[in-house]
Protein backbone atom coordinates (compact mmCIF):
# COMPACT_ATOMS: atom_id res chain seq x y z
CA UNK A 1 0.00 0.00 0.00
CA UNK A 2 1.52 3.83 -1.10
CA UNK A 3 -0.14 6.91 -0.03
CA UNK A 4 0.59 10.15 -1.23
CA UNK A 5 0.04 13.20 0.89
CA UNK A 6 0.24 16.79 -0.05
CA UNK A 7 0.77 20.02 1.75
CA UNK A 8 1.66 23.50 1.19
CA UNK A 9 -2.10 24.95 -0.33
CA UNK A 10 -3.26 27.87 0.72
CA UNK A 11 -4.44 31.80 -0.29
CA UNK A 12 -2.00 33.34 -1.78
CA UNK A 13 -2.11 37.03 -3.94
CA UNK A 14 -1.79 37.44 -7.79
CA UNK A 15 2.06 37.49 -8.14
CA UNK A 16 2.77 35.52 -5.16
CA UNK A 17 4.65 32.33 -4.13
CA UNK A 18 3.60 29.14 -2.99
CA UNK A 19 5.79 25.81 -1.89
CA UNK A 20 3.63 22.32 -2.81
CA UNK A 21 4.71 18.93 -1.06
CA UNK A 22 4.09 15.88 -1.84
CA UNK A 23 5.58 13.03 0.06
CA UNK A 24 5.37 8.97 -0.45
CA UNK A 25 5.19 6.73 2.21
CA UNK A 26 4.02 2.86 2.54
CA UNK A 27 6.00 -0.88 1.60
CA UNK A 28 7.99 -0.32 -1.86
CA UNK A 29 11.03 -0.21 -3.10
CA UNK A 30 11.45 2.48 -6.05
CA UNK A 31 9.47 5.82 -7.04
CA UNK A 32 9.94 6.40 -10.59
CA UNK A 33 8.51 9.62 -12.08
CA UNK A 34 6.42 11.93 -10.11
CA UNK A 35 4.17 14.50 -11.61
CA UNK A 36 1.85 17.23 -10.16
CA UNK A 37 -1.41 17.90 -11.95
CA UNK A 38 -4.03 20.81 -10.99
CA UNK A 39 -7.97 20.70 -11.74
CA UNK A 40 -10.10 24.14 -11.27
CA UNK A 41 -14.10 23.87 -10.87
CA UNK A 42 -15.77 22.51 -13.91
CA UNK A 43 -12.70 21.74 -15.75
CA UNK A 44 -10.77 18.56 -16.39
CA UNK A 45 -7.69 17.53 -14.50
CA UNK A 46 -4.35 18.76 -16.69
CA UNK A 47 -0.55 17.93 -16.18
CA UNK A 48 1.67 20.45 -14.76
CA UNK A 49 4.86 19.60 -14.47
CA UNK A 50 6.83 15.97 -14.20
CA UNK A 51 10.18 15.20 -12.92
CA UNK A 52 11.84 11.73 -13.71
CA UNK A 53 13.91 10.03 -11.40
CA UNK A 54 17.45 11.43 -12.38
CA UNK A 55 15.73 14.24 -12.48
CA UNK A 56 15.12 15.70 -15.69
CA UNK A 57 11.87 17.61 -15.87
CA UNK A 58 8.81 18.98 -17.94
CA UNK A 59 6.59 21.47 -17.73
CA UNK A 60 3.29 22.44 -19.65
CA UNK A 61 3.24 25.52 -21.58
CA UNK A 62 1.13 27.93 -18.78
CA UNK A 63 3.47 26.91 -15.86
CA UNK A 64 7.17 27.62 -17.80
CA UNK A 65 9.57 30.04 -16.38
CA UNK A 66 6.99 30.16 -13.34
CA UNK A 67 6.98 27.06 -11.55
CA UNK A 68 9.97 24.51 -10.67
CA UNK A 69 9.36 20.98 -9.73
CA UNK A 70 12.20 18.95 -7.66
CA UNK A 71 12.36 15.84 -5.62
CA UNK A 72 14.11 14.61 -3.03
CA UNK A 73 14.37 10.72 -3.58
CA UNK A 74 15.81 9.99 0.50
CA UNK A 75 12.65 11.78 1.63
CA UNK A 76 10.56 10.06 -1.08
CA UNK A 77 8.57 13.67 -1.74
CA UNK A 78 8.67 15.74 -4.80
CA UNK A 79 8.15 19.49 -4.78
CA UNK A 80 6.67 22.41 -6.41
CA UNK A 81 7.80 26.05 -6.09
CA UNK A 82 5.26 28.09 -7.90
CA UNK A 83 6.00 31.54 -8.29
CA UNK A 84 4.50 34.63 -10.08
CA UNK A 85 0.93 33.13 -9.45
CA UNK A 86 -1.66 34.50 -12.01
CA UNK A 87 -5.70 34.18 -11.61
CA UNK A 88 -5.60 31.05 -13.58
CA UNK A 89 -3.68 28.90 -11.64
CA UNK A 90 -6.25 28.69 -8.57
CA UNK A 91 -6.98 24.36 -8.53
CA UNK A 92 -6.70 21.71 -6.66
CA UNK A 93 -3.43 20.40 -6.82
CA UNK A 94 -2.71 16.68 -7.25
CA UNK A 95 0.58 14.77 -7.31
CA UNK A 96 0.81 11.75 -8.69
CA UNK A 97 3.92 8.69 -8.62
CA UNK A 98 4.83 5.75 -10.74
CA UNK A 99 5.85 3.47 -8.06
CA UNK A 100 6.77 -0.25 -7.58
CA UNK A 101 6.40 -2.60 -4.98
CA UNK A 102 7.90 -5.87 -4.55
CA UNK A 103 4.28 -7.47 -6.78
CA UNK A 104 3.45 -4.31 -9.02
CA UNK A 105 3.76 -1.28 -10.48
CA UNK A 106 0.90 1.07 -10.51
CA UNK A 107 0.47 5.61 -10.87
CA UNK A 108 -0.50 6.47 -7.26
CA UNK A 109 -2.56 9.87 -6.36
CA UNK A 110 -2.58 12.22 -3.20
CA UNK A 111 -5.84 13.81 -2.03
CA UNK A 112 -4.89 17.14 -3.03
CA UNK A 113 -4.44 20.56 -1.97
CA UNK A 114 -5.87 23.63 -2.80
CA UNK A 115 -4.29 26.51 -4.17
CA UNK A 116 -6.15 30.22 -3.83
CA UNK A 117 -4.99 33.36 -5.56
CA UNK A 118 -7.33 36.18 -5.16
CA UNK A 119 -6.71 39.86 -3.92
């Protein structure tokens, strides 16, 4: 069993900073590629960033130059630093990890946390 819990939501102003969290914890042995993913009310869920695990990353077009992903594979938890925050980047934020156990390998998802930018 792998649960996924995020932290790090809250109200923030347009042009602010926020720190997401996201950290792994259960029975398994590796954490391949961890993503984050954001869905606003009414909308579908859409990829934000991804970071493998050596580390190279991706981002989707709205985020670039704005938000950084990292990880830090002894801690099992994955990051994202979003900065610059604009009025459509209020969501919930998910993050999501490709990890295996000793039987499988499966895409786990955290609960979320929610992200507020208003004035």
């Amino acid at each position: 069993q792998v649960q996924l819990v995020e932290s790090g939501g809250g109200l923030v102003q347009p042009g602010g900073s926020l720190r997401l969290s996201c950290t792994a914890s259960g029975n398994f042995y590796s954490i391949y590629t961890m993503g984050w993913y954001r869905q606003a009310p009414g909308m579908q869920r859409e990829w934000v960033a991804l970071i493998t695990s050596s580390g190279n990353t991706n981002y989707a077009e709205p985020v670039k130059g704005r938000f950084t992903i990292s990880r830090d594979n002894a801690k099992n938890t994955v990051y994202l630093q979003m900065n610059s925050l604009k009025a459509e980047d209020p969501a919930v934020y998910y993050c999501k990890a490709d990890v295996a156990d000793w039987v499988t390998r499966d895409d786990y998802w955290g609960q979320g946390t929610q992200v507020t930018v208003s004035s």
